[in-house]
N, C-alpha and C. Protein backbone atom coordinates (compact mmCIF):
# COMPACT_ATOMS: atom_id res chain seq x y z
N UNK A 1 -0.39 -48.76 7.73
CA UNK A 1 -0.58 -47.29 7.61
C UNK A 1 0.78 -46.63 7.44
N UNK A 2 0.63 -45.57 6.64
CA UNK A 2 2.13 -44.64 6.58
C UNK A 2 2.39 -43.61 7.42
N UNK A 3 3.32 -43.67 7.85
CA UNK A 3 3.92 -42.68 9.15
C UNK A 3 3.84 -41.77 8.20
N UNK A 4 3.52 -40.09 8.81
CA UNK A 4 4.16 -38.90 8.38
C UNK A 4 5.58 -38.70 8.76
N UNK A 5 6.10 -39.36 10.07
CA UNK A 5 6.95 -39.11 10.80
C UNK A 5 8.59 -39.54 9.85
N UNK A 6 9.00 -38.56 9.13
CA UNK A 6 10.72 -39.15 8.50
C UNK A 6 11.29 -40.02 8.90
N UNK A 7 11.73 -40.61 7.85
CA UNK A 7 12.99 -42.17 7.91
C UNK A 7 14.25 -41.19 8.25
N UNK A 8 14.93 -42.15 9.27
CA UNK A 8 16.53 -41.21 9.84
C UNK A 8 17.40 -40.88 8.86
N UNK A 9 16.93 -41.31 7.55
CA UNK A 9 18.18 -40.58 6.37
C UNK A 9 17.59 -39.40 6.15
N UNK A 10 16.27 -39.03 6.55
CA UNK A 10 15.52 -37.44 5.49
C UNK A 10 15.83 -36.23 6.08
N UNK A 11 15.77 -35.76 5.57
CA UNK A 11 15.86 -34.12 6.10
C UNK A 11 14.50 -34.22 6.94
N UNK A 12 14.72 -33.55 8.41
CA UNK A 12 13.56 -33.10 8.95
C UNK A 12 13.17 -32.02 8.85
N UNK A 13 13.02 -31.07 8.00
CA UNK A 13 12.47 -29.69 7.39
C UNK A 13 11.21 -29.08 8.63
N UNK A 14 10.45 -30.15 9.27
CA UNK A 14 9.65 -29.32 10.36
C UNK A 14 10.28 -28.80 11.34
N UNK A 15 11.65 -29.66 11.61
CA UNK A 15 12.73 -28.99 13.22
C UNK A 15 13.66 -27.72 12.50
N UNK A 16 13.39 -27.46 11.23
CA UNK A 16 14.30 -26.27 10.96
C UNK A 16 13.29 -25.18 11.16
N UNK A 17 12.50 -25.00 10.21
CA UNK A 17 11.11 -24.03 10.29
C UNK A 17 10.03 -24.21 9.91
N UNK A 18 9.80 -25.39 10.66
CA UNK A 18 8.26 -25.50 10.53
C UNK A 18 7.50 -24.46 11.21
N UNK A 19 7.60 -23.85 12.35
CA UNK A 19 6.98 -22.77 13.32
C UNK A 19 7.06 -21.89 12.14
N UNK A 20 7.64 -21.02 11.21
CA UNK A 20 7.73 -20.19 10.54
C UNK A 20 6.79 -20.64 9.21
N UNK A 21 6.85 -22.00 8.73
CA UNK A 21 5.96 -22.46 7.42
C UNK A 21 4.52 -22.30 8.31
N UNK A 22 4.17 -23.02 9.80
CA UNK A 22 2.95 -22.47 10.04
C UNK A 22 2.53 -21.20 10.51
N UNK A 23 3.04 -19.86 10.85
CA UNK A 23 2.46 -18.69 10.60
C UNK A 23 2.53 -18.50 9.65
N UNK A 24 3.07 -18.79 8.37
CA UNK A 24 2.84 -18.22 6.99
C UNK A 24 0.99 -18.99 6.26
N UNK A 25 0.84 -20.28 6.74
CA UNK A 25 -0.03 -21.13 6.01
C UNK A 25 -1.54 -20.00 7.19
N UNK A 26 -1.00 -19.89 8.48
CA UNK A 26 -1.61 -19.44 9.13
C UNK A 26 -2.20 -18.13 8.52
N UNK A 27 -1.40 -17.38 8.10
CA UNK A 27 -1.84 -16.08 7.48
C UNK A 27 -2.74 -16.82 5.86
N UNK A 28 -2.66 -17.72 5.18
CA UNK A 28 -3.23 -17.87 4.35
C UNK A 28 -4.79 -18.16 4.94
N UNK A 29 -4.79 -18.59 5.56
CA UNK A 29 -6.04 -19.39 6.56
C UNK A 29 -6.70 -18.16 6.71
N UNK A 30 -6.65 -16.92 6.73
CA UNK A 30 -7.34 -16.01 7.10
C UNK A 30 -7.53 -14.92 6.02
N UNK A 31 -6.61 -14.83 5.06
CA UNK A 31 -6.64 -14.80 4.06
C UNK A 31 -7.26 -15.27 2.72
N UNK A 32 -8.75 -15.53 2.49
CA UNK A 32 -9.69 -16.83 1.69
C UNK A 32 -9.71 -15.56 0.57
N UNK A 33 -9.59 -15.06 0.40
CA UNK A 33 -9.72 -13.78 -0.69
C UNK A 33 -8.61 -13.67 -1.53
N UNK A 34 -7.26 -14.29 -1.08
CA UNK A 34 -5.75 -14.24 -1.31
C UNK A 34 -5.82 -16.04 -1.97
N UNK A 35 -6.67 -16.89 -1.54
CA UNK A 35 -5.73 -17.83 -1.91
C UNK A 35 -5.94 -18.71 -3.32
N UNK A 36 -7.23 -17.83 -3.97
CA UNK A 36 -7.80 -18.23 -5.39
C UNK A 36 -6.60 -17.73 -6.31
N UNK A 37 -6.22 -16.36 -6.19
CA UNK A 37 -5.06 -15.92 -7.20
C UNK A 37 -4.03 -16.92 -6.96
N UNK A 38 -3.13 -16.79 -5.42
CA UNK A 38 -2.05 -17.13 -5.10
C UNK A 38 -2.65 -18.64 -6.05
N UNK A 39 -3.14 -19.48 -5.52
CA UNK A 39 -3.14 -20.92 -6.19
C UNK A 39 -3.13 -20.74 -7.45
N UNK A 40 -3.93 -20.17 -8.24
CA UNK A 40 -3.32 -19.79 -9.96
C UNK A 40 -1.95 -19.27 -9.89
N UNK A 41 -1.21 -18.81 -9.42
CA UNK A 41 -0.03 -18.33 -9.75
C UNK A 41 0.52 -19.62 -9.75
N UNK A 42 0.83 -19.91 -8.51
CA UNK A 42 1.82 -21.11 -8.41
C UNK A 42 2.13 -22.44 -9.14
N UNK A 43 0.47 -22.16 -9.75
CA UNK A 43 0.02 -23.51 -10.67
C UNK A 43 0.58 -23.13 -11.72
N UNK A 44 0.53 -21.96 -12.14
CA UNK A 44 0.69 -21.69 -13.83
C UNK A 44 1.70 -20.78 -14.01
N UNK A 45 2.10 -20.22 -13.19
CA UNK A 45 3.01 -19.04 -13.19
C UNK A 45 4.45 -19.22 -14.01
N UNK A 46 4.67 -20.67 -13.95
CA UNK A 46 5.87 -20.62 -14.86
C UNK A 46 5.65 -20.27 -16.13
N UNK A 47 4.48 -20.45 -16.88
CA UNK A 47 3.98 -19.33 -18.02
C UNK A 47 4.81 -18.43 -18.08
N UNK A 48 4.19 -17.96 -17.11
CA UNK A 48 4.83 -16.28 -17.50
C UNK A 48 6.29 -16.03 -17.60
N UNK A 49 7.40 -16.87 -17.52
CA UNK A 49 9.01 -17.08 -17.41
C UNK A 49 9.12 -17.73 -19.20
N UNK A 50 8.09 -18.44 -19.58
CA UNK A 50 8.20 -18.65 -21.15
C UNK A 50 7.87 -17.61 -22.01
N UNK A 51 7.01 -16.76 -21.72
CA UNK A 51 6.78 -14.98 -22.06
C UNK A 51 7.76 -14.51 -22.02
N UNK A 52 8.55 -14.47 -20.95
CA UNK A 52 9.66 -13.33 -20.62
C UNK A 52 11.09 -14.25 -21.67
N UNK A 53 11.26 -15.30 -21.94
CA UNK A 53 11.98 -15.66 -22.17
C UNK A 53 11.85 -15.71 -24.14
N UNK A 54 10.68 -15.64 -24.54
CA UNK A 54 10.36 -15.06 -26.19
C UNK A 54 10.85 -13.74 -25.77
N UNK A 55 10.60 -12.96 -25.06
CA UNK A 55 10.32 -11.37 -25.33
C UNK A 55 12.13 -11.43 -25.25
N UNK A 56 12.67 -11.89 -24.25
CA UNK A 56 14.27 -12.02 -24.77
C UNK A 56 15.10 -12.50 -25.72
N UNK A 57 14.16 -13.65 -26.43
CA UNK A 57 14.78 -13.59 -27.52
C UNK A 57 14.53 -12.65 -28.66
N UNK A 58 13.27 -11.99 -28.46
CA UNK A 58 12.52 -10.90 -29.71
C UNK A 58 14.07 -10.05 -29.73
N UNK A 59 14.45 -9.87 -28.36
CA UNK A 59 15.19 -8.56 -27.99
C UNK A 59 16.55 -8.52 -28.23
N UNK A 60 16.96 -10.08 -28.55
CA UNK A 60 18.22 -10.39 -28.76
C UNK A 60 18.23 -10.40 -29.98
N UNK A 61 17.71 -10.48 -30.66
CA UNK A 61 17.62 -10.55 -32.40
C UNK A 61 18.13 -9.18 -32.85
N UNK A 62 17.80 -7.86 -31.78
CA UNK A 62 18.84 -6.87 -32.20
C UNK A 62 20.35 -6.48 -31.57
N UNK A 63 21.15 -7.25 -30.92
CA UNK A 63 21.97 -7.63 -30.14
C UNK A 63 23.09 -8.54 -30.96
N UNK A 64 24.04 -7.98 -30.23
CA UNK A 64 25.16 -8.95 -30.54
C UNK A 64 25.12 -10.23 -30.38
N UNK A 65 26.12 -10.73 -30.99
CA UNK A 65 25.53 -12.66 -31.10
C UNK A 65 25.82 -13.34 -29.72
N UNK A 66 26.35 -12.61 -28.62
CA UNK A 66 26.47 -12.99 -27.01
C UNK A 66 25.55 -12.97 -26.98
N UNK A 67 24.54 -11.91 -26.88
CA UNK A 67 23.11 -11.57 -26.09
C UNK A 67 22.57 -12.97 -26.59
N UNK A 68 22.30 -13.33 -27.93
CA UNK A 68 22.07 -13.85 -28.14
C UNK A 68 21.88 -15.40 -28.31
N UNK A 69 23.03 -15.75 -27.88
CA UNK A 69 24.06 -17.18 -27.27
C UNK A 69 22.88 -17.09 -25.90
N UNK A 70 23.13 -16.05 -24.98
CA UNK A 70 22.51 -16.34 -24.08
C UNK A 70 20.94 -16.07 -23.92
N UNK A 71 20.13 -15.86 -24.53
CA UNK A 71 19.03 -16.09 -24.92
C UNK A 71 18.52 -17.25 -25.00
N UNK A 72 19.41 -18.23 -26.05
CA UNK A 72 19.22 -19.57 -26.51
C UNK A 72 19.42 -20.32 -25.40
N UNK A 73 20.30 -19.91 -24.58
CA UNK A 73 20.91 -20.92 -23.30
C UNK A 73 19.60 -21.16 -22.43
N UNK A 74 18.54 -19.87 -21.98
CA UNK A 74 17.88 -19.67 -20.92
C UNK A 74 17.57 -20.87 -20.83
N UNK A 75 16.24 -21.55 -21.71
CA UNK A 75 15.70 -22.45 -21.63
C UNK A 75 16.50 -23.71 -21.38
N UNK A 76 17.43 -24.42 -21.76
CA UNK A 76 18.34 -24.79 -21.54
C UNK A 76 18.97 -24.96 -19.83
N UNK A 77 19.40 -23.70 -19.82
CA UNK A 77 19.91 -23.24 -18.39
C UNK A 77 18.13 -23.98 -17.14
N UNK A 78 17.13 -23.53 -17.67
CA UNK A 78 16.00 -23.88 -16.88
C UNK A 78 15.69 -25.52 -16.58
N UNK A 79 16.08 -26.47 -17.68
CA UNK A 79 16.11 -27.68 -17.80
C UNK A 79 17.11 -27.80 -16.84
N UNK A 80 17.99 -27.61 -17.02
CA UNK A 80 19.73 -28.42 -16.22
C UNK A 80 19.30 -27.70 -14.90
N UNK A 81 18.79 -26.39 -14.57
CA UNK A 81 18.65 -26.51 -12.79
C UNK A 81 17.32 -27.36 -12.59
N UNK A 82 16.76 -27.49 -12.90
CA UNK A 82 15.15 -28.74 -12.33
C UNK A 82 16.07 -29.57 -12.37
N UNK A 83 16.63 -30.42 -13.43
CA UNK A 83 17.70 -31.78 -13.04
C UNK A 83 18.42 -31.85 -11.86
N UNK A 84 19.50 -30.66 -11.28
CA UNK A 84 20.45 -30.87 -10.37
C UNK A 84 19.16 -30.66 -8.86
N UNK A 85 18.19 -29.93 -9.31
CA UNK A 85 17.40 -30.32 -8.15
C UNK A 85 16.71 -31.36 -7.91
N UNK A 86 16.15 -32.32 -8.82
CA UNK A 86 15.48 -33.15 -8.50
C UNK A 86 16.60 -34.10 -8.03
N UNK A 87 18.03 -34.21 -8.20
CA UNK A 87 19.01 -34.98 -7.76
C UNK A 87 19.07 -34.61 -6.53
N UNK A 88 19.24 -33.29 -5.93
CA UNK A 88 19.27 -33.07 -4.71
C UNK A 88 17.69 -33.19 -3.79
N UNK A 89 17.11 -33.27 -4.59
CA UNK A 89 15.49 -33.62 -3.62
C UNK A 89 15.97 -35.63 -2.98
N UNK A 90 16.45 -36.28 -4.52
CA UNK A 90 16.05 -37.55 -4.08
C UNK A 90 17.55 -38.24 -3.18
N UNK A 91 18.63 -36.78 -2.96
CA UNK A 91 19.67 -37.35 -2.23
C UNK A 91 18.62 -37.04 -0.10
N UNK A 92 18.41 -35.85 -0.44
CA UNK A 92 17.28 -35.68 1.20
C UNK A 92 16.80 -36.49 1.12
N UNK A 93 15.81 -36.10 0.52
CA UNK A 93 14.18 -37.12 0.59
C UNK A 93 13.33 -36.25 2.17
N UNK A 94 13.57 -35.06 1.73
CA UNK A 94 12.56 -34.38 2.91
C UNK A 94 11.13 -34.43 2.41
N UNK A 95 10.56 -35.13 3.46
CA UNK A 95 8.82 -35.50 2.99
C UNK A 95 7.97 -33.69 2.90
N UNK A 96 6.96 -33.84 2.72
CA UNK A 96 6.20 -32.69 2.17
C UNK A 96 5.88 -32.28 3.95
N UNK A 97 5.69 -30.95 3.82
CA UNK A 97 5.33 -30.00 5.17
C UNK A 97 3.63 -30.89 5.67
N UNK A 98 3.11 -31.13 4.50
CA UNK A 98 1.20 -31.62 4.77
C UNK A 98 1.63 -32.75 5.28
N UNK A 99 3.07 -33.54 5.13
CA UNK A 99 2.95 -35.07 5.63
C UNK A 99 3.76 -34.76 7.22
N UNK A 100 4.50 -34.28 7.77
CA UNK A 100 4.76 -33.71 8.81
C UNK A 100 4.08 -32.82 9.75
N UNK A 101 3.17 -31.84 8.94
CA UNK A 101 2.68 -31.66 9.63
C UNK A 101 1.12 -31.26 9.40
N UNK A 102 0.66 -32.38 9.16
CA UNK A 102 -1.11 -32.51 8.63
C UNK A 102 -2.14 -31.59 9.26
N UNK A 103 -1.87 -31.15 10.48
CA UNK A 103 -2.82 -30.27 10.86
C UNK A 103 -2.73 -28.64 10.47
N UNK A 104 -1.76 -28.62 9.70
CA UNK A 104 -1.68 -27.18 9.30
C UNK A 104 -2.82 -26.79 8.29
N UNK A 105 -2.61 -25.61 7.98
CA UNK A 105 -3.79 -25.22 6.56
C UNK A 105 -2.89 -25.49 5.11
N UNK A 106 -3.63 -25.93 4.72
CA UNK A 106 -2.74 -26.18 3.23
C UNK A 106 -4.46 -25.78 1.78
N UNK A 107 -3.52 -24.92 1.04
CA UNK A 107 -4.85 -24.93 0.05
C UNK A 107 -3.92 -25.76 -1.17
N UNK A 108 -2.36 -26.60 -1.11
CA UNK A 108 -2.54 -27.19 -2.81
C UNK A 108 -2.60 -28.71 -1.95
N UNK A 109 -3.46 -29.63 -2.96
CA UNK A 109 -3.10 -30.75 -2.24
C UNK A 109 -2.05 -31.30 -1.96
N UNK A 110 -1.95 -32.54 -1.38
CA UNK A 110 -0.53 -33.06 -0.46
C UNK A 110 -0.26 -33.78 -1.54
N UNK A 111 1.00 -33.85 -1.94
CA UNK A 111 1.60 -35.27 -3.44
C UNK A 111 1.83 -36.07 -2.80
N UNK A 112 1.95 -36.82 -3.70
CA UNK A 112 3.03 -38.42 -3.53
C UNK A 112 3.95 -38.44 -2.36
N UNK A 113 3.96 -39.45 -1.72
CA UNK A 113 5.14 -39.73 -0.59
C UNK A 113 6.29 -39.01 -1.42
N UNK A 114 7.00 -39.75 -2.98
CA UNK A 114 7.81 -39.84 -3.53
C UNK A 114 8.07 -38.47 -4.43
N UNK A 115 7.18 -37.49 -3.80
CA UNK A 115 7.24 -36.26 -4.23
C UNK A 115 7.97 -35.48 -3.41
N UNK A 116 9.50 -35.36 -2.64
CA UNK A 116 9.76 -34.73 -1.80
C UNK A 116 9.93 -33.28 -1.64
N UNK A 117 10.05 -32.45 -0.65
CA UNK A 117 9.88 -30.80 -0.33
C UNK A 117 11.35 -30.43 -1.00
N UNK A 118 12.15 -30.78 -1.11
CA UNK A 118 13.82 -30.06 -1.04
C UNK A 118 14.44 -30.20 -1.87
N UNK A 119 14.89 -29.05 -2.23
CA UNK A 119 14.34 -27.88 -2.38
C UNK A 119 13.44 -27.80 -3.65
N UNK A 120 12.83 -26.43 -4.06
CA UNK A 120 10.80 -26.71 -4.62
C UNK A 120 11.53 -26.60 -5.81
N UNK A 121 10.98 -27.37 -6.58
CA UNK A 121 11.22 -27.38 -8.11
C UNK A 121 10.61 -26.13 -9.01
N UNK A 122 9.70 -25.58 -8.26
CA UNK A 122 8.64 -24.52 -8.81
C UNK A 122 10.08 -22.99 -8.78
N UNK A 123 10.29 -23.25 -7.81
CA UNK A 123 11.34 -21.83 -7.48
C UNK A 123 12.77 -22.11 -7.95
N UNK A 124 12.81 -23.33 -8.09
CA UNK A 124 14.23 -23.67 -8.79
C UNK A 124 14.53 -22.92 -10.22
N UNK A 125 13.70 -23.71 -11.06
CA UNK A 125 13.18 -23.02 -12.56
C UNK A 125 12.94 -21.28 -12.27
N UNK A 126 12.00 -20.93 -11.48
CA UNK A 126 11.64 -19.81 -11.85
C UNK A 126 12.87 -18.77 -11.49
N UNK A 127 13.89 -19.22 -10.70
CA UNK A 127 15.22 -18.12 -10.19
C UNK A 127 15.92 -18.77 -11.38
N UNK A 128 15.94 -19.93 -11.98
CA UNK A 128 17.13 -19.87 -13.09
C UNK A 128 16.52 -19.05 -14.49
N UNK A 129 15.17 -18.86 -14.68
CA UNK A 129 14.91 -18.10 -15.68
C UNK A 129 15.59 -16.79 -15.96
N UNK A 130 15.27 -16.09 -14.38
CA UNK A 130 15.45 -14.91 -13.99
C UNK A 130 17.25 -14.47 -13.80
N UNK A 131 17.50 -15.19 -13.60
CA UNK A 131 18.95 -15.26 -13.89
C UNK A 131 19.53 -15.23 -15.13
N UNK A 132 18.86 -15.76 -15.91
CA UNK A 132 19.20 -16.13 -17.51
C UNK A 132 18.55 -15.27 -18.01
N UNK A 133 17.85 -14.58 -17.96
CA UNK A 133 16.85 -12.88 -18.27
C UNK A 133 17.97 -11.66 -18.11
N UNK A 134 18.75 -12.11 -16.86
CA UNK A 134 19.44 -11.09 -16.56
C UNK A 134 20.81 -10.67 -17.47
N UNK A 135 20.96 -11.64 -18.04
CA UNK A 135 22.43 -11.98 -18.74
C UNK A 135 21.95 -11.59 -20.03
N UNK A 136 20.87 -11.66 -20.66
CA UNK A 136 20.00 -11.03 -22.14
C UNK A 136 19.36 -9.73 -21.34
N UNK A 137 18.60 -9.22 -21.14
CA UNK A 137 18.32 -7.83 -20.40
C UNK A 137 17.87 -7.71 -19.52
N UNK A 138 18.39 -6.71 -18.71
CA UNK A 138 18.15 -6.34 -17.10
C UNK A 138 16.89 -6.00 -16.87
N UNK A 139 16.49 -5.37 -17.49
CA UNK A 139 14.82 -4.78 -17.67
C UNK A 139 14.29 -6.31 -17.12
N UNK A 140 14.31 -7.14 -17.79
CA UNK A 140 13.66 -8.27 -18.53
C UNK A 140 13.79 -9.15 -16.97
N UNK A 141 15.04 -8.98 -16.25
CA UNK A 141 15.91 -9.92 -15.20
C UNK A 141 14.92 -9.28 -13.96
N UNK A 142 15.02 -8.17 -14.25
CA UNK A 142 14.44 -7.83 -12.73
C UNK A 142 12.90 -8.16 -13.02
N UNK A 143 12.13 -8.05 -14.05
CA UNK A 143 10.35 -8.69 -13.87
C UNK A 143 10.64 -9.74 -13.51
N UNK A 144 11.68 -10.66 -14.48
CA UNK A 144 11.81 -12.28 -13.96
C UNK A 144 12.08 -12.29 -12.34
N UNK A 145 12.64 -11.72 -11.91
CA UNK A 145 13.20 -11.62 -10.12
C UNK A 145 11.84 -12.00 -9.13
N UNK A 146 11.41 -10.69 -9.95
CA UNK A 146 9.98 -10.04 -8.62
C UNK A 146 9.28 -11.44 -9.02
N UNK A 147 8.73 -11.97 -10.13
CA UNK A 147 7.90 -13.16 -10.69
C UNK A 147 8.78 -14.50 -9.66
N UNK A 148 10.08 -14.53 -9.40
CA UNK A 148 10.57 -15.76 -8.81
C UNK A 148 10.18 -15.66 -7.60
N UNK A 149 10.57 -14.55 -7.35
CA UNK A 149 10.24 -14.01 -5.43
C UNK A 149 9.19 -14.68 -5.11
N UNK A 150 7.93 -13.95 -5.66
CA UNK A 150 6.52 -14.30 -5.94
C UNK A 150 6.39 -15.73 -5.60
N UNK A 151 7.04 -16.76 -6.51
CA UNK A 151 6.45 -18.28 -6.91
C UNK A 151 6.98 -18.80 -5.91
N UNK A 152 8.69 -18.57 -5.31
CA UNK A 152 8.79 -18.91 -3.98
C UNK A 152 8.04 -18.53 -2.91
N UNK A 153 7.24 -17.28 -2.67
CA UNK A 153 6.42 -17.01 -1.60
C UNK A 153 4.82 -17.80 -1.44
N UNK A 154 4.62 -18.50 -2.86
CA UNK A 154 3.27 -18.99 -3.61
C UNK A 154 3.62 -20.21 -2.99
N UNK A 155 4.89 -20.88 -3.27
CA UNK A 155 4.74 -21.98 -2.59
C UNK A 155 4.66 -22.59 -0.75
N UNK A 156 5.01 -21.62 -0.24
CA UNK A 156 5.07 -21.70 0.80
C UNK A 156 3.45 -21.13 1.38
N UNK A 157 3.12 -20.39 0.62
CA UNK A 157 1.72 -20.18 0.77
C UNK A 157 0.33 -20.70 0.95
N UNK A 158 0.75 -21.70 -0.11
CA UNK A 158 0.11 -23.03 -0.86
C UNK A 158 0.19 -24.31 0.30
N UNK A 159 1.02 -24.23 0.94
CA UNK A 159 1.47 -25.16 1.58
C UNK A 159 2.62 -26.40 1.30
N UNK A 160 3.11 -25.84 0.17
CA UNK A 160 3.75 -27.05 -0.27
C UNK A 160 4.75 -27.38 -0.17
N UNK A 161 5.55 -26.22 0.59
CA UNK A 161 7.13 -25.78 0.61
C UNK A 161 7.27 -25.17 2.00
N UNK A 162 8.57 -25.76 2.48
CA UNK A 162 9.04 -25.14 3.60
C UNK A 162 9.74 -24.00 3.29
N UNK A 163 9.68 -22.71 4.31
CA UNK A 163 10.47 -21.13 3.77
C UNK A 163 12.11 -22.01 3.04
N UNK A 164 12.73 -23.00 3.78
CA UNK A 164 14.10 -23.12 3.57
C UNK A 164 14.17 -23.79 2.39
N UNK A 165 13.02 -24.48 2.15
CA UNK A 165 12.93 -25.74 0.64
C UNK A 165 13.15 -24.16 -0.74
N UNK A 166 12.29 -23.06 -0.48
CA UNK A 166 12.56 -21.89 -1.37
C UNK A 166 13.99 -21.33 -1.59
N UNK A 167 14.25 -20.64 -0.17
CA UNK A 167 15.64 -20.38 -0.19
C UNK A 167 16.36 -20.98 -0.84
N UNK A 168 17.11 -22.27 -0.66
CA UNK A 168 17.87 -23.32 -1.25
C UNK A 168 17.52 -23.13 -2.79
N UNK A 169 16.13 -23.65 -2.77
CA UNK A 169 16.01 -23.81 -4.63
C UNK A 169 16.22 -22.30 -5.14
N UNK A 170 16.13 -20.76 -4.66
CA UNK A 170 16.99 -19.46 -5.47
C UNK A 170 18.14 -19.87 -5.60
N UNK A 171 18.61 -20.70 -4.72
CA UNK A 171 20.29 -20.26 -4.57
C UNK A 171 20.91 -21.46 -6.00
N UNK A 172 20.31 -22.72 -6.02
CA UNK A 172 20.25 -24.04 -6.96
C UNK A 172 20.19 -23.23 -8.30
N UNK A 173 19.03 -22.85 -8.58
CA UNK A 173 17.97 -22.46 -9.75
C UNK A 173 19.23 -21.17 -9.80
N UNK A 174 19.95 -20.36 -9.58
CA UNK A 174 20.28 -18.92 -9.75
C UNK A 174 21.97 -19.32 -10.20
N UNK A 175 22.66 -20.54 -9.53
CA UNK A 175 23.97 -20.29 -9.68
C UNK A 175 24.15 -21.66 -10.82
N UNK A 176 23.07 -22.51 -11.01
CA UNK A 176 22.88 -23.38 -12.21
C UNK A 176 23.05 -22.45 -13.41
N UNK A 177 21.77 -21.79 -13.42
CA UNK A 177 21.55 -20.95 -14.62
C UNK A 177 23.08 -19.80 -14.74
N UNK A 178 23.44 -19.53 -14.00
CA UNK A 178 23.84 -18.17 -14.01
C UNK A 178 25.51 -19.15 -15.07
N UNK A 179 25.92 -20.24 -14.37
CA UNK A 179 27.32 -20.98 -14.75
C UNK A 179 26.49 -21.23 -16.46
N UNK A 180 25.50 -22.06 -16.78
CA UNK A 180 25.07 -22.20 -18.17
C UNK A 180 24.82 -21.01 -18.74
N UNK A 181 24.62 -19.86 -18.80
CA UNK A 181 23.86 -18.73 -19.44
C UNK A 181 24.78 -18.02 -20.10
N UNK A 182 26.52 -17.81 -18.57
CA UNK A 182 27.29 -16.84 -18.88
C UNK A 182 28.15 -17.99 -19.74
N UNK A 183 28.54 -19.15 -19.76
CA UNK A 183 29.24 -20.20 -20.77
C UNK A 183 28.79 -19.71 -22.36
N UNK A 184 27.12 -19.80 -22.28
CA UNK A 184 26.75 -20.07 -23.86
C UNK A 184 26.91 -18.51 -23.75
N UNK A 185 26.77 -17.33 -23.38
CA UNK A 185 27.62 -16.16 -23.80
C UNK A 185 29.00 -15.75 -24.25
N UNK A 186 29.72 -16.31 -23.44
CA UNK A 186 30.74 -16.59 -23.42
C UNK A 186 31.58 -17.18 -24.18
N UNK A 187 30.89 -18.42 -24.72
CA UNK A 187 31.69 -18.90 -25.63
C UNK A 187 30.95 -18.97 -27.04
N UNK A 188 29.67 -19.35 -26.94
CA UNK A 188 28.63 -19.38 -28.16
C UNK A 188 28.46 -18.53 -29.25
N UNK A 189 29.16 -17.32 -29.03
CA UNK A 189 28.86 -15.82 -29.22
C UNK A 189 29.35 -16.43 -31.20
N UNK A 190 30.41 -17.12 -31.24
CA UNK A 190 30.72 -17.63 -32.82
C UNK A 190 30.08 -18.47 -33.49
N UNK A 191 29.17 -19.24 -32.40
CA UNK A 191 28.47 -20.30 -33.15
C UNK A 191 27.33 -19.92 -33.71
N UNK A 192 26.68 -18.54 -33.14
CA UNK A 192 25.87 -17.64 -33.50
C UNK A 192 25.86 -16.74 -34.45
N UNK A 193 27.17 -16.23 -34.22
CA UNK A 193 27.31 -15.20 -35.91
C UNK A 193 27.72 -15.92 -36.80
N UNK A 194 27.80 -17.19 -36.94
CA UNK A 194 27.88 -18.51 -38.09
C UNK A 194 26.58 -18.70 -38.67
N UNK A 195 25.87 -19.00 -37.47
CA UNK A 195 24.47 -19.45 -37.82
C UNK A 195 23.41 -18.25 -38.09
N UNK A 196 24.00 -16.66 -38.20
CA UNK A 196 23.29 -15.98 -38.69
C UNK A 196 23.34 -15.18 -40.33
N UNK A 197 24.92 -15.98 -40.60
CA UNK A 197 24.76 -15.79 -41.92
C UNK A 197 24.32 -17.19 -42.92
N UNK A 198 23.30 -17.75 -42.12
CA UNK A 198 22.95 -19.06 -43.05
C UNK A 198 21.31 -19.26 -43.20
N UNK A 199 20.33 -20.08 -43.42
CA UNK A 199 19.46 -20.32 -43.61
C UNK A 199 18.22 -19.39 -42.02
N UNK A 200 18.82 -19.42 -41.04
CA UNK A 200 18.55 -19.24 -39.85
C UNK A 200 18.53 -17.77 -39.24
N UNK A 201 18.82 -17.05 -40.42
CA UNK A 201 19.02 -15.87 -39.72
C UNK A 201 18.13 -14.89 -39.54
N UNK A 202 16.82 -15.51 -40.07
CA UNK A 202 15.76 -14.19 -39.83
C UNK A 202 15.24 -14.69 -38.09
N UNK A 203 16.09 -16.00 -37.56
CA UNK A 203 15.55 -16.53 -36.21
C UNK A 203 16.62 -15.64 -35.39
N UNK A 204 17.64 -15.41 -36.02
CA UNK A 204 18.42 -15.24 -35.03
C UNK A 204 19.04 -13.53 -35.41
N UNK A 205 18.62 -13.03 -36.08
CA UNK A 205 19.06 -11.73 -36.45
C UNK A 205 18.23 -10.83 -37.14
């Protein structure tokens, strides 16, 4: 049989805040009216960060070739923070909150042993979008924000995430994106007004 109980290398994520992940799952538990949306969000919600991230490029097409550099980066920028997190999930290896602590309420099911909590991959992506929104338009940065807030609060909701597994992945997901976004602004800005006087430019201008 498999212990829930962590191997001495893992993060123990229940002795930091588990008491805090169960009044939150607790409030879902009473909440049955809340947890049909919340579970569509969390499931699908990164959708809506591929929306916001066309509508920034629609928007950069009238923009200088920075805006635009960083437009191209977002997606980009969203790949490279899921990578440096899933490196930092499999350096912890903090097991899931449902395998620590099984008697809680959980509405997403429990993953894989080899699926660890730290920090959530769901909130990683969705704060580096929003970061990379922010650097193409603010308008655009702050829906992406409230939408990250959201998917970090979804997961902890869901059961799938400890409050600190969220925290961590804004901070991962926000200063990943933010170092890739302001680079391809930064420096890309020529490789762009190159590539908009050539075959490419009704994509990019």
């Amino acid at each position: 049989m498999t212990s829930s109980t962590p191997t001495p290398q893992a993060l123990d994520g229940a002795s930091i805040d588990g008491g805090l992940y169960g009044d939150i799952t607790d409030f879902a538990r009473h909440t049955h009216w809340l947890n049909g949306p919340v579970s569509a969000f969390t499931s699908y919600g990164i959708a809506l960060f591929a929306v916001l991230m066309l509508a920034g490029w629609w928007i950069a097409r009238r923009k200088d070739a920075s805006v635009m550099a960083a437009a191209l980066a977002a997606p980009v920028a969203m790949v490279l923070a899921y990578v440096v997190n899933d490196g930092i999930k499999s350096v912890f290896t903090e097991p899931r909150p449902c395998r620590a602590l099984p008697h809680d309420f959980l509405i997403e099911k429990c993953p894989p042993l080899d699926d660890y909590a730290f920090p959530s991959n769901h909130t990683t992506v969705a704060a580096a979008a929003a970061v990379a929104l922010f650097l193409v338009n603010r308008r655009l940065g702050i829906v992406a924000s409230v939408f990250a807030l959201l998917m970090g609060a979804s997961r902890v909701y869901v059961g799938a995430h400890y409050p600190h597994d969220v925290l961590v992945a804004l901070v991962v997901g926000g200063v990943v994106s933010f170092a890739v976004t302001w680079s391809a602004r930064r420096f890309g800005a020529p490789l762009v007004t190159r590539l908009r006087g050539g075959a490419l430019r009704p994509l990019l201008a």
